[in-house]
PDB file of N, CA and C in Angstrom:
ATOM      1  N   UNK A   1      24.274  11.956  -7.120  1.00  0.00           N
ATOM      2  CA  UNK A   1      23.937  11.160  -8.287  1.00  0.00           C
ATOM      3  C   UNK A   1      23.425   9.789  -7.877  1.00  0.00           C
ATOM      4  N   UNK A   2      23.863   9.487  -6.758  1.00  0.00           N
ATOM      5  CA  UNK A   2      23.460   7.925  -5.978  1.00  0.00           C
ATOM      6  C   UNK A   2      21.914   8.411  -6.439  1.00  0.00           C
ATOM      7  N   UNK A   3      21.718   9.102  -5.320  1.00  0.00           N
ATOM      8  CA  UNK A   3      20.523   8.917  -4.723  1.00  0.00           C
ATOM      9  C   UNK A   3      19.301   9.281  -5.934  1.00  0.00           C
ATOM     10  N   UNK A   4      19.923  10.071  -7.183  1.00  0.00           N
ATOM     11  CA  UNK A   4      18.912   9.919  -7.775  1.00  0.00           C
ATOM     12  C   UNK A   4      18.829   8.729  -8.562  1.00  0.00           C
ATOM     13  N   UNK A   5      19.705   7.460  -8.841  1.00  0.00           N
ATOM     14  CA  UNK A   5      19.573   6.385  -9.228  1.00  0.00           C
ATOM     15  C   UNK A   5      18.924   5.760  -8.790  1.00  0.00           C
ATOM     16  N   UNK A   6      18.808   5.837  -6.968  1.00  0.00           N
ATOM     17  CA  UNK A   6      18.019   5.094  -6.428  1.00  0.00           C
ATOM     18  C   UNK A   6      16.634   5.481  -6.650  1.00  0.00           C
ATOM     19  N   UNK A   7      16.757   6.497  -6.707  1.00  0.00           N
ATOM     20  CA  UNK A   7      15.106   7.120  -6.539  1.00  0.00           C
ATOM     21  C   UNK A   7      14.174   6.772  -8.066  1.00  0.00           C
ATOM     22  N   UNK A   8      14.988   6.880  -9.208  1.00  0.00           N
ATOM     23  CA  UNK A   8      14.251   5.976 -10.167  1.00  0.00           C
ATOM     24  C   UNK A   8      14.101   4.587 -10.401  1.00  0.00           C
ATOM     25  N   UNK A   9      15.471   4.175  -9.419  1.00  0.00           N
ATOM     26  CA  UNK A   9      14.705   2.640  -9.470  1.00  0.00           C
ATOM     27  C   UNK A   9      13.664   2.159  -8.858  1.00  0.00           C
ATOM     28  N   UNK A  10      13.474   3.201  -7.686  1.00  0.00           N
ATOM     29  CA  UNK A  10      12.358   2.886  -6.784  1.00  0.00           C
ATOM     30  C   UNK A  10      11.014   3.233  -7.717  1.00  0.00           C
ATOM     31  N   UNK A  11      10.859   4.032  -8.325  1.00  0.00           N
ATOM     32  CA  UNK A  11       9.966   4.446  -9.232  1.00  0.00           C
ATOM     33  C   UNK A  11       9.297   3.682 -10.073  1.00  0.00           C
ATOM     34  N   UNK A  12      10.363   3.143 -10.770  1.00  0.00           N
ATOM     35  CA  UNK A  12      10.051   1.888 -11.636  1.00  0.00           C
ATOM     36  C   UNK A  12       9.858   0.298 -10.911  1.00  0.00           C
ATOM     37  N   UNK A  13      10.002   0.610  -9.871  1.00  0.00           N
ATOM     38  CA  UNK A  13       9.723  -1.091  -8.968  1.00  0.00           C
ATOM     39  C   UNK A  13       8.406  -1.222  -8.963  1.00  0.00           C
ATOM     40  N   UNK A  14       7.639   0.061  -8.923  1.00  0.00           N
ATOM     41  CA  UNK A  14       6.005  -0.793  -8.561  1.00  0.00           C
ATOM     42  C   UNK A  14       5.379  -0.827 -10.232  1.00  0.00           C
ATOM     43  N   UNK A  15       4.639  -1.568 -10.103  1.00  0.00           N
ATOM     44  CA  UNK A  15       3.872  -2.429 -11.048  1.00  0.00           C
ATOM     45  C   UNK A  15       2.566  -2.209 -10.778  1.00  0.00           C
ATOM     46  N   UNK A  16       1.464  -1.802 -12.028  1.00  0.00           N
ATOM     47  CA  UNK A  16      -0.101  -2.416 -11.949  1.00  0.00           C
ATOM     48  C   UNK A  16       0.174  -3.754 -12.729  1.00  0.00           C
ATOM     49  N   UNK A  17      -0.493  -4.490 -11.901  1.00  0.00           N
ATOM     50  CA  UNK A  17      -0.889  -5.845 -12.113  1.00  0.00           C
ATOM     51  C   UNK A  17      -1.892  -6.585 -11.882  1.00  0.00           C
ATOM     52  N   UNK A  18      -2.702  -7.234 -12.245  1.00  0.00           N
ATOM     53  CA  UNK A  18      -4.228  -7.873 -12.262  1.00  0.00           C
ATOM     54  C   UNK A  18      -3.725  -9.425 -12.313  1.00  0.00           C
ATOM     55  N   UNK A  19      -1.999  -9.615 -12.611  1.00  0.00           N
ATOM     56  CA  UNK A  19      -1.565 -11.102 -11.579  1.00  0.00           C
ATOM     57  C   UNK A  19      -1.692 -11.465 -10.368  1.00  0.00           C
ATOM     58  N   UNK A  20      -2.100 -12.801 -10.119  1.00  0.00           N
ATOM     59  CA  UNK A  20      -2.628 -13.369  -9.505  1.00  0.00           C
ATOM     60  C   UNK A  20      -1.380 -13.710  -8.059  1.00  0.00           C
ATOM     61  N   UNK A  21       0.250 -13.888  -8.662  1.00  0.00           N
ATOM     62  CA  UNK A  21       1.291 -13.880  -7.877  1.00  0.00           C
ATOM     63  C   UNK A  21       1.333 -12.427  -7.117  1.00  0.00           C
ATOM     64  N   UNK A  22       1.579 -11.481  -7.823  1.00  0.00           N
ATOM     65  CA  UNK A  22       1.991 -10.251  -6.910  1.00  0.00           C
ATOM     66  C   UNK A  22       0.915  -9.670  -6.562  1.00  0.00           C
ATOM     67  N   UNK A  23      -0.471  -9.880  -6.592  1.00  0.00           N
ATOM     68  CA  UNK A  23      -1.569  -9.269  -5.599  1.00  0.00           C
ATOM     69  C   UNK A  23      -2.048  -9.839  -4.732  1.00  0.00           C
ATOM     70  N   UNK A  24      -2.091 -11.303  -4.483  1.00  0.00           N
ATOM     71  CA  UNK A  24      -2.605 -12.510  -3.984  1.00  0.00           C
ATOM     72  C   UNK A  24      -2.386 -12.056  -2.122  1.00  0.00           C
ATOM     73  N   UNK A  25      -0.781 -11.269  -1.647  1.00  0.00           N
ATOM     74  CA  UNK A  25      -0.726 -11.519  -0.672  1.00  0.00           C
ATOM     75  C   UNK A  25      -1.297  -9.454   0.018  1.00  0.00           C
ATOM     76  N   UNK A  26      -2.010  -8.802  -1.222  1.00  0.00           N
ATOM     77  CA  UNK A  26      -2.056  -7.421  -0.497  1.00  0.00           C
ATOM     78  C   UNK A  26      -3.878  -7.426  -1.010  1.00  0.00           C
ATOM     79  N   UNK A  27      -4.117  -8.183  -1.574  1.00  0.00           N
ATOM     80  CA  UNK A  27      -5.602  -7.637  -2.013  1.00  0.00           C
ATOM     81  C   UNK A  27      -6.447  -8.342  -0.861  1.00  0.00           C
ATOM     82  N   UNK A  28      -7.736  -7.739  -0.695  1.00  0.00           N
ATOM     83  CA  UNK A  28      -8.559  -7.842   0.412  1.00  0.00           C
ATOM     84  C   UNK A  28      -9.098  -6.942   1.004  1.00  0.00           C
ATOM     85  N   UNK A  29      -9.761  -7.054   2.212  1.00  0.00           N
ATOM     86  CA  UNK A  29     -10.122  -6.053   3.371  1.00  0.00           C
ATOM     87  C   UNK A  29      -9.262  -5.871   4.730  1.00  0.00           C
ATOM     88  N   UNK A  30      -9.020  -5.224   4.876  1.00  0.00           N
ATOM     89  CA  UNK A  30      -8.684  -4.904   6.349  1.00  0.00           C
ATOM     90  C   UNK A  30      -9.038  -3.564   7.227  1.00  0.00           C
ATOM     91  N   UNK A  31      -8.517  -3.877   8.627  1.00  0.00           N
ATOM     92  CA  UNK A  31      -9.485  -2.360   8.821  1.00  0.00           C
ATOM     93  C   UNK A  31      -8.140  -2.246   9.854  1.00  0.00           C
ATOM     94  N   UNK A  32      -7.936  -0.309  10.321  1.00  0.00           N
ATOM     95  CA  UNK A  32      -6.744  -0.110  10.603  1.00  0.00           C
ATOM     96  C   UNK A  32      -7.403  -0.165  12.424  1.00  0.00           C
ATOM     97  N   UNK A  33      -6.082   0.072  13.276  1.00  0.00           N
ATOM     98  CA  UNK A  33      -6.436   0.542  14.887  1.00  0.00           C
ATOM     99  C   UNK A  33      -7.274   1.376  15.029  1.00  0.00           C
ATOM    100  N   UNK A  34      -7.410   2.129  14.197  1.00  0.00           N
ATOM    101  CA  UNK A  34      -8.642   3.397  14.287  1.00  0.00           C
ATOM    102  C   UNK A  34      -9.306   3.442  13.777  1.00  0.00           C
ATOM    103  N   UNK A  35     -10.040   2.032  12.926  1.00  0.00           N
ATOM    104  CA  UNK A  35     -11.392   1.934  12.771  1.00  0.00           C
ATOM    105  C   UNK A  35     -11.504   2.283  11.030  1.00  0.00           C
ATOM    106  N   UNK A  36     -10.534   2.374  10.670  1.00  0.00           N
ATOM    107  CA  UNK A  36     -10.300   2.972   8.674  1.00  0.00           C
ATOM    108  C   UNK A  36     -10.701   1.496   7.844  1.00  0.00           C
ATOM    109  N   UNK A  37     -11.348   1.556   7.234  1.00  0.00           N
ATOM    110  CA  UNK A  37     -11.610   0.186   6.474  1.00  0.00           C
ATOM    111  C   UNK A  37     -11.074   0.291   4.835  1.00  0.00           C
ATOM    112  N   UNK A  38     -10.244  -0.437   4.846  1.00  0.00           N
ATOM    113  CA  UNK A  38      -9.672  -0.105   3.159  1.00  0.00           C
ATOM    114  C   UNK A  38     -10.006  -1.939   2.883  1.00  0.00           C
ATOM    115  N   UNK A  39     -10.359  -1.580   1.348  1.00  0.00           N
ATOM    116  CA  UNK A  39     -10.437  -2.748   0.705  1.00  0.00           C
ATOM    117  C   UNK A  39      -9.538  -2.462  -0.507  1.00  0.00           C
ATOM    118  N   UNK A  40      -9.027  -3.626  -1.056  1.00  0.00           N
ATOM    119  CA  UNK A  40      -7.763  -3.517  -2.068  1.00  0.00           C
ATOM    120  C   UNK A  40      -8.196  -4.643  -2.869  1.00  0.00           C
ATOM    121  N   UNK A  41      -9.441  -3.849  -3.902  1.00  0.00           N
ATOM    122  CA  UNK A  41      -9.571  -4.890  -4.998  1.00  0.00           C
ATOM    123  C   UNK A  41      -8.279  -5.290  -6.290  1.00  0.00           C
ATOM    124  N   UNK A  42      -9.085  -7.016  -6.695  1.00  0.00           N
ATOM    125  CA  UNK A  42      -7.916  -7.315  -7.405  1.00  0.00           C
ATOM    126  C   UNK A  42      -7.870  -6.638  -8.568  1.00  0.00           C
ATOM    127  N   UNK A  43      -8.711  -5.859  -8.775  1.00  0.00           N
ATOM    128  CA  UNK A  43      -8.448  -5.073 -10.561  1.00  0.00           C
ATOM    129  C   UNK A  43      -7.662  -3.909  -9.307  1.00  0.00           C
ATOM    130  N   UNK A  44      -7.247  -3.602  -8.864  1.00  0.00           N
ATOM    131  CA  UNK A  44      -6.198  -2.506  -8.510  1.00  0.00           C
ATOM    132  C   UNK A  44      -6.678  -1.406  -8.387  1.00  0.00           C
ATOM    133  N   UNK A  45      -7.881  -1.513  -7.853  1.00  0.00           N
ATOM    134  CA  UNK A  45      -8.893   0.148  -7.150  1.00  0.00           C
ATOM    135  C   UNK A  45      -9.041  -0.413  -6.394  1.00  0.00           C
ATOM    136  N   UNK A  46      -9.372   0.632  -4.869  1.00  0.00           N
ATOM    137  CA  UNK A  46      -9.725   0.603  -3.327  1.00  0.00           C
ATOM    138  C   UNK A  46     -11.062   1.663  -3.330  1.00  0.00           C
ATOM    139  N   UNK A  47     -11.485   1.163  -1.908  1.00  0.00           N
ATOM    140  CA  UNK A  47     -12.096   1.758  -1.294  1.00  0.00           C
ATOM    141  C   UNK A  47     -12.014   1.771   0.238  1.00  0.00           C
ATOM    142  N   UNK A  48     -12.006   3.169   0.425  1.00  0.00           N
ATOM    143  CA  UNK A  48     -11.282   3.507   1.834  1.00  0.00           C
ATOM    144  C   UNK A  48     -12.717   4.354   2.580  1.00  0.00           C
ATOM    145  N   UNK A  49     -13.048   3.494   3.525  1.00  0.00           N
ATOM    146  CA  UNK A  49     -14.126   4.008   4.386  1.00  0.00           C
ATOM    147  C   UNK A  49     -13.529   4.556   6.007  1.00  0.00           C
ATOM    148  N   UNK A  50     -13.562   5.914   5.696  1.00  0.00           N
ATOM    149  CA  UNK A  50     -13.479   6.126   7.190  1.00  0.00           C
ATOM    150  C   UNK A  50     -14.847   6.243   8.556  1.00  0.00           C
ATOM    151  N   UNK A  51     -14.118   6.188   9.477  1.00  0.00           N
ATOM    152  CA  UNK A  51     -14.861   5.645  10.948  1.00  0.00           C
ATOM    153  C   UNK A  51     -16.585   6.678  10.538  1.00  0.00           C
ATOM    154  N   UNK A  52     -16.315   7.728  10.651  1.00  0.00           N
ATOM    155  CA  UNK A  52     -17.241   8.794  10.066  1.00  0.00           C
ATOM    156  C   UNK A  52     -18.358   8.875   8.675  1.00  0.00           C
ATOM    157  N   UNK A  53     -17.963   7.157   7.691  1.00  0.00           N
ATOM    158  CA  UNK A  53     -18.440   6.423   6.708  1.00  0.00           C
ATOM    159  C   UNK A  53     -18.165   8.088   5.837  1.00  0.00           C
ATOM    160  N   UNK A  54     -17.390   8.635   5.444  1.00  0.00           N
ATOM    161  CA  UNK A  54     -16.907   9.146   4.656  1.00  0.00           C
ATOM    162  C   UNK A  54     -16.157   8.202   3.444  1.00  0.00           C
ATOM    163  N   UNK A  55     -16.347   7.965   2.345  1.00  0.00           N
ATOM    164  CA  UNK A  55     -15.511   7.214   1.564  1.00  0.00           C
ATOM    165  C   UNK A  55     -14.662   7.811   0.571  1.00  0.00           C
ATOM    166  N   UNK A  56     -13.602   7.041   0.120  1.00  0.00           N
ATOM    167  CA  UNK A  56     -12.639   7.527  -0.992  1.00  0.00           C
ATOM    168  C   UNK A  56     -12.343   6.514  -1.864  1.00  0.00           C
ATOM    169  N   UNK A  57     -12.538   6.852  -3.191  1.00  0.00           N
ATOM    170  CA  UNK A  57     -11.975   5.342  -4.002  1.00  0.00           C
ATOM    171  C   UNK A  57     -10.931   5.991  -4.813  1.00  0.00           C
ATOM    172  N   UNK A  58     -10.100   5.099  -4.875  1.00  0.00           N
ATOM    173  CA  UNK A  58      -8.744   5.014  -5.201  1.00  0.00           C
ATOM    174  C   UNK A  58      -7.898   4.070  -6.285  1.00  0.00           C
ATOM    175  N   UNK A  59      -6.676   4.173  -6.186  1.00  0.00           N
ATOM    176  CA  UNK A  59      -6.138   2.645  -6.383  1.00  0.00           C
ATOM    177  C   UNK A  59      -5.074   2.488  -6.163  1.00  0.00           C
ATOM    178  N   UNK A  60      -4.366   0.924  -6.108  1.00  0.00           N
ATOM    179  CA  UNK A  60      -3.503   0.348  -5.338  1.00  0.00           C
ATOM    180  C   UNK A  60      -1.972  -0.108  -5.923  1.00  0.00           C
ATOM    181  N   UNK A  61      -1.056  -0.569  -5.835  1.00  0.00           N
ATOM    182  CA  UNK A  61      -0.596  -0.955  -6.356  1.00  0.00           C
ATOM    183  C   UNK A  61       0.729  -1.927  -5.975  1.00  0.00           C
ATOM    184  N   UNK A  62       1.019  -3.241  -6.748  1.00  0.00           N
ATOM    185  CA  UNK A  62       1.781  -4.007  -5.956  1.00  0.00           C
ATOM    186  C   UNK A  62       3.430  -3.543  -6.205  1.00  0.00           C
ATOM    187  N   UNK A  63       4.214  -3.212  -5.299  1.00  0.00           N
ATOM    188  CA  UNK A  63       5.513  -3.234  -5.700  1.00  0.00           C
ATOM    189  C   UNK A  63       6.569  -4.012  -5.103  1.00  0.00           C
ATOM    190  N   UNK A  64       7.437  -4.428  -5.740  1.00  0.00           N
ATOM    191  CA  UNK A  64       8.839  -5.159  -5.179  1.00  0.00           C
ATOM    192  C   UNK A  64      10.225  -4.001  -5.752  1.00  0.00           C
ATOM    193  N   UNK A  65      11.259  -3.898  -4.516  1.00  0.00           N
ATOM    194  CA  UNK A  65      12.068  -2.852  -4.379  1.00  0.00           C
ATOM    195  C   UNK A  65      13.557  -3.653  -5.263  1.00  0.00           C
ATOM    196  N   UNK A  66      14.170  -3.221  -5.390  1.00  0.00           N
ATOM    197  CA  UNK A  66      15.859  -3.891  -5.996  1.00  0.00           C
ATOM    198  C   UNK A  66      16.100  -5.153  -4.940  1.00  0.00           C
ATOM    199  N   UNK A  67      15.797  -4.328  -3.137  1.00  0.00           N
ATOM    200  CA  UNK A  67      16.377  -5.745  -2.331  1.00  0.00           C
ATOM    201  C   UNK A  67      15.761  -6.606  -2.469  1.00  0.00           C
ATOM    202  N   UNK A  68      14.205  -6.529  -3.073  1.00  0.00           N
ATOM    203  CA  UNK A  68      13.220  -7.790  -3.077  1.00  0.00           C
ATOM    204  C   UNK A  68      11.975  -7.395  -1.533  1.00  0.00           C
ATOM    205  N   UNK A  69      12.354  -6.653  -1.216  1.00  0.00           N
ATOM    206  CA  UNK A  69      10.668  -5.732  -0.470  1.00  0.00           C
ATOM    207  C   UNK A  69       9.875  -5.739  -1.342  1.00  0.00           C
ATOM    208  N   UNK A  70       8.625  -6.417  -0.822  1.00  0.00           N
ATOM    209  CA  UNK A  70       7.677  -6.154  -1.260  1.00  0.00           C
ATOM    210  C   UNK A  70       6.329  -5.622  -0.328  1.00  0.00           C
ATOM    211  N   UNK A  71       5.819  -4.873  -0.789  1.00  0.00           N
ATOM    212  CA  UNK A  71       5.102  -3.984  -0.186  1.00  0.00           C
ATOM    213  C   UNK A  71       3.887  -3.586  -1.925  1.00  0.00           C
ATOM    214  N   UNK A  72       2.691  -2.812  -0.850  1.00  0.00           N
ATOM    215  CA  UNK A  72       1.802  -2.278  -1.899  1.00  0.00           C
ATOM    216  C   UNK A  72       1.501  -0.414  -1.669  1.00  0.00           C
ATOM    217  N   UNK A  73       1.553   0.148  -2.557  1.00  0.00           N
ATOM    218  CA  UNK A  73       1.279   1.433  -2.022  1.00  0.00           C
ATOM    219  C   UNK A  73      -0.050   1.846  -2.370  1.00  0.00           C
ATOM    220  N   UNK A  74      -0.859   2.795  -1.716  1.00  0.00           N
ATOM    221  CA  UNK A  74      -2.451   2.701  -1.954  1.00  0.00           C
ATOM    222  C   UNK A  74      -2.633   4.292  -1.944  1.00  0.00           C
ATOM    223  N   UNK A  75      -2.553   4.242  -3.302  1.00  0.00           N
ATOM    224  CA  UNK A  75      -3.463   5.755  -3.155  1.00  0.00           C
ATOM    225  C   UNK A  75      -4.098   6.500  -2.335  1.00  0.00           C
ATOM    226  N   UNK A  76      -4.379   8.031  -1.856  1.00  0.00           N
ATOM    227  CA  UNK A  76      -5.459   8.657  -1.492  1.00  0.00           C
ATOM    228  C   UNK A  76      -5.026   9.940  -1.877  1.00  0.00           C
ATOM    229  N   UNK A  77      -6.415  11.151  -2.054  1.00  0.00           N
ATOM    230  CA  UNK A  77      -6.078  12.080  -2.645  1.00  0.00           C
ATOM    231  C   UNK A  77      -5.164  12.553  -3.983  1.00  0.00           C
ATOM    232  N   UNK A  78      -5.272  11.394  -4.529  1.00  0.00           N
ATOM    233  CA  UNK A  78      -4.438  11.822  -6.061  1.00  0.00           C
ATOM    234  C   UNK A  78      -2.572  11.858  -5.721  1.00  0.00           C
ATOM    235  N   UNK A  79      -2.113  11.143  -4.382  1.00  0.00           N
ATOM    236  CA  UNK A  79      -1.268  10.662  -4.419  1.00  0.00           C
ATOM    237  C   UNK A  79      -0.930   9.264  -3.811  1.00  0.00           C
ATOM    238  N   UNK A  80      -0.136   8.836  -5.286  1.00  0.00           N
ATOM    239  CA  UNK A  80      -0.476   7.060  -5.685  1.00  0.00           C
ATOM    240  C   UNK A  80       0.676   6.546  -4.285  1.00  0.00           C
ATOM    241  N   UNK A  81       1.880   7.717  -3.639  1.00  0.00           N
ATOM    242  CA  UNK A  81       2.536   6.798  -2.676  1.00  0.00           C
ATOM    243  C   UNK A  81       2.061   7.273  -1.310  1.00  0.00           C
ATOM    244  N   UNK A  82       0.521   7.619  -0.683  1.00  0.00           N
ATOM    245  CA  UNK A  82       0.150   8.001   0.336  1.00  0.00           C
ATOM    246  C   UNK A  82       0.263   6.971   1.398  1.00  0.00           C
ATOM    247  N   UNK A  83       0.176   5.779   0.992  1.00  0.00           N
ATOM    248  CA  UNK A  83       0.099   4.760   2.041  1.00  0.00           C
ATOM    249  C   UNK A  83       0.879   3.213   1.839  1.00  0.00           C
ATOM    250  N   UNK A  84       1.680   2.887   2.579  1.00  0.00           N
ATOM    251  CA  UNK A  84       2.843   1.841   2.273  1.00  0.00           C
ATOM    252  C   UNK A  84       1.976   0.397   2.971  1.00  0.00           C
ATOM    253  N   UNK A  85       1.507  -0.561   2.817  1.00  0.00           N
ATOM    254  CA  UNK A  85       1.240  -1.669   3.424  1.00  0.00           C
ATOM    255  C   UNK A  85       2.351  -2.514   3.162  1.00  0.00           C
ATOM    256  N   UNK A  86       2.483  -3.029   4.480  1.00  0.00           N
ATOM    257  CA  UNK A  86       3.410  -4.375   4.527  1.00  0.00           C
ATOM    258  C   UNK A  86       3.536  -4.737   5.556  1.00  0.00           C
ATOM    259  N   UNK A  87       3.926  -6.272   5.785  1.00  0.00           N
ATOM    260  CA  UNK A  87       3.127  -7.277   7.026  1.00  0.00           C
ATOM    261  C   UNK A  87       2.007  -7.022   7.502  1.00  0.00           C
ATOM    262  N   UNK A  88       0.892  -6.335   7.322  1.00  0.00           N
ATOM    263  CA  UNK A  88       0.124  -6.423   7.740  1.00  0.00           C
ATOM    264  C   UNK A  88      -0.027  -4.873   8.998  1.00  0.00           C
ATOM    265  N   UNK A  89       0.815  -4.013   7.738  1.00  0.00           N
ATOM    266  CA  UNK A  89       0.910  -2.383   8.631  1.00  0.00           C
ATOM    267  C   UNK A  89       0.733  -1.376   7.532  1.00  0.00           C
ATOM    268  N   UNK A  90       0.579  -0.608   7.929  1.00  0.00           N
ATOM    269  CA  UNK A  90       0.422   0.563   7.395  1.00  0.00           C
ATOM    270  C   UNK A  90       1.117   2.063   7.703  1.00  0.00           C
ATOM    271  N   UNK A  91       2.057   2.320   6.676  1.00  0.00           N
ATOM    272  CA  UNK A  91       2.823   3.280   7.034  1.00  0.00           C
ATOM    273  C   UNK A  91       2.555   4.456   6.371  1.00  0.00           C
ATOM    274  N   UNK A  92       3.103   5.766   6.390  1.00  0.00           N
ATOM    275  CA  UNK A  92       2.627   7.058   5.637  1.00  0.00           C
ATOM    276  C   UNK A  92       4.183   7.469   4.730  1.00  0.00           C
ATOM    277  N   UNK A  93       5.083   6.695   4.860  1.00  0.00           N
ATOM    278  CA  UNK A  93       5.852   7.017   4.166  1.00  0.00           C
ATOM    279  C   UNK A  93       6.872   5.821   4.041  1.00  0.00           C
ATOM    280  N   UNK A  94       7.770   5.830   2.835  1.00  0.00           N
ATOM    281  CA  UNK A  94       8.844   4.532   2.868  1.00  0.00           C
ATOM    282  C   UNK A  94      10.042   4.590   3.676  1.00  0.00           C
ATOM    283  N   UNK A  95      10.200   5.508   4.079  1.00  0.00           N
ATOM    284  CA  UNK A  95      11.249   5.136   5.330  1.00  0.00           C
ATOM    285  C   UNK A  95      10.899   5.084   6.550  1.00  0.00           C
ATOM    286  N   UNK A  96       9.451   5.494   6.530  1.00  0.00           N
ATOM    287  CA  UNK A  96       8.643   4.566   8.490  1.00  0.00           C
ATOM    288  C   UNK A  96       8.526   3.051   8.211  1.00  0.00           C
ATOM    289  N   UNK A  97       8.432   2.719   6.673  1.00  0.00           N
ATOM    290  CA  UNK A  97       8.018   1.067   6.407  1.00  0.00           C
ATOM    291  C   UNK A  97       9.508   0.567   6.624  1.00  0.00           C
ATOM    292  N   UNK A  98      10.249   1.093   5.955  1.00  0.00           N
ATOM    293  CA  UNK A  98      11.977   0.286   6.128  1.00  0.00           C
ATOM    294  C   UNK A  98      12.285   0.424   7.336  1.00  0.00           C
ATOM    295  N   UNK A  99      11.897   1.051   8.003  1.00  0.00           N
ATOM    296  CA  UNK A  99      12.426   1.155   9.134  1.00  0.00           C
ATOM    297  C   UNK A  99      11.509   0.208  10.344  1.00  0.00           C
ATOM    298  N   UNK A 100      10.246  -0.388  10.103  1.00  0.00           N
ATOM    299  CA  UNK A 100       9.329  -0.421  10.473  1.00  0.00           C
ATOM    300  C   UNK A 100       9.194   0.219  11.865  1.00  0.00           C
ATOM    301  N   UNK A 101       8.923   1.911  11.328  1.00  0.00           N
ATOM    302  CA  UNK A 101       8.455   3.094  12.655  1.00  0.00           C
ATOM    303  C   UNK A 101       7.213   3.461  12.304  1.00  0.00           C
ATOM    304  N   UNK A 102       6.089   3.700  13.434  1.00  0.00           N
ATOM    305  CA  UNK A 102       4.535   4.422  13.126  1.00  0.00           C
ATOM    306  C   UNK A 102       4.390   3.669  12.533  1.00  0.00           C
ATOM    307  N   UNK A 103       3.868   2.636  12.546  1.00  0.00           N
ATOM    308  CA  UNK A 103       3.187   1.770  11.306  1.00  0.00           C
ATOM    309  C   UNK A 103       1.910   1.330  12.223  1.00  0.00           C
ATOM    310  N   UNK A 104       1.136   1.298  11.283  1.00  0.00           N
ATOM    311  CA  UNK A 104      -0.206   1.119  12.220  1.00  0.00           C
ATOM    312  C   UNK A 104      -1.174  -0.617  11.767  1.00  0.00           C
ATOM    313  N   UNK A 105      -1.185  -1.075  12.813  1.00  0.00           N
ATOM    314  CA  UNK A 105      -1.212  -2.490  12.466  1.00  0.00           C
ATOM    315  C   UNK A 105      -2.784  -2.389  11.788  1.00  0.00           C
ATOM    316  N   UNK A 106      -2.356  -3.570  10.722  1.00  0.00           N
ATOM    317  CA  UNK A 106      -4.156  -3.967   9.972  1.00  0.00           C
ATOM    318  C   UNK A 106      -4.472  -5.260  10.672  1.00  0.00           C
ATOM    319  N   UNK A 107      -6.474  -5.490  10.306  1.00  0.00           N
ATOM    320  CA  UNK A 107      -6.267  -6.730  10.482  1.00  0.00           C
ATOM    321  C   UNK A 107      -7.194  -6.798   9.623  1.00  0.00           C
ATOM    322  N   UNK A 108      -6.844  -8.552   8.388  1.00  0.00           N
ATOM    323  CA  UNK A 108      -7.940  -8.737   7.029  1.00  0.00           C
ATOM    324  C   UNK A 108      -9.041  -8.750   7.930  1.00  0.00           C
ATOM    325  N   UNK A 109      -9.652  -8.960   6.902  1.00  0.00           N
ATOM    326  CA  UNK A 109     -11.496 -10.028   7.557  1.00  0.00           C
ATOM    327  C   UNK A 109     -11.104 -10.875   6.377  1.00  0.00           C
ATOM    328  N   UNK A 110     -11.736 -11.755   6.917  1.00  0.00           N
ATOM    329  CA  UNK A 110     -11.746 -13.158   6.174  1.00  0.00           C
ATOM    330  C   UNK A 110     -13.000 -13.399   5.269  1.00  0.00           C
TER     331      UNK A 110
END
């Protein structure tokens, strides 16, 4: 019963938002170690260019957890929790981000 409490609070933590506070520190460009270029516009759609200029548009979204994690999760393929950003990484699931394991470093462009 815990765990499904937790699991809807986690549910309800992320937010679409077009505020200026909770997107300010995930919206932008960055591109991953392997050359993936995601942009995280502030209306809350992406576009994800891979190395191969294959593209995917998407969208993003800012969330803060019960402890106060904040992180953004970014769509691909029609699932909205495919990709976890935070500090400036990129994870494939929320317990490689809590844990910070496999996370694959970004870097913006300015």
């Amino acid at each position: 019963m815990a765990m499904l409490t937790i699991a809807f609070g986690f549910l309800y933590s992320c937010t679409n938002t077009n505020s200026t506070e909770s997107t300010h520190s995930f919206a932008g460009t960055f591109i991953t170690e392997n050359g993936v270029r995601f942009e995280l516009r502030a209306d809350s759609t992406t576009l994800i260019t891979f190395s191969d200029s294959v593209k995917y548009e998407g969208t993003w979204k800012s969330c803060k957890a019960e402890d106060h994690l904040e992180y953004a999760n970014i769509e691909f393929g029609g699932y909205q929790e495919y990709y976890y950003l935070k500090d400036e990484k990129l994870y494939r699931s929320e317990r490689e981000m809590r844990h910070d394991a496999l996370g694959t470093k970004v870097k913006y462009q300015e």
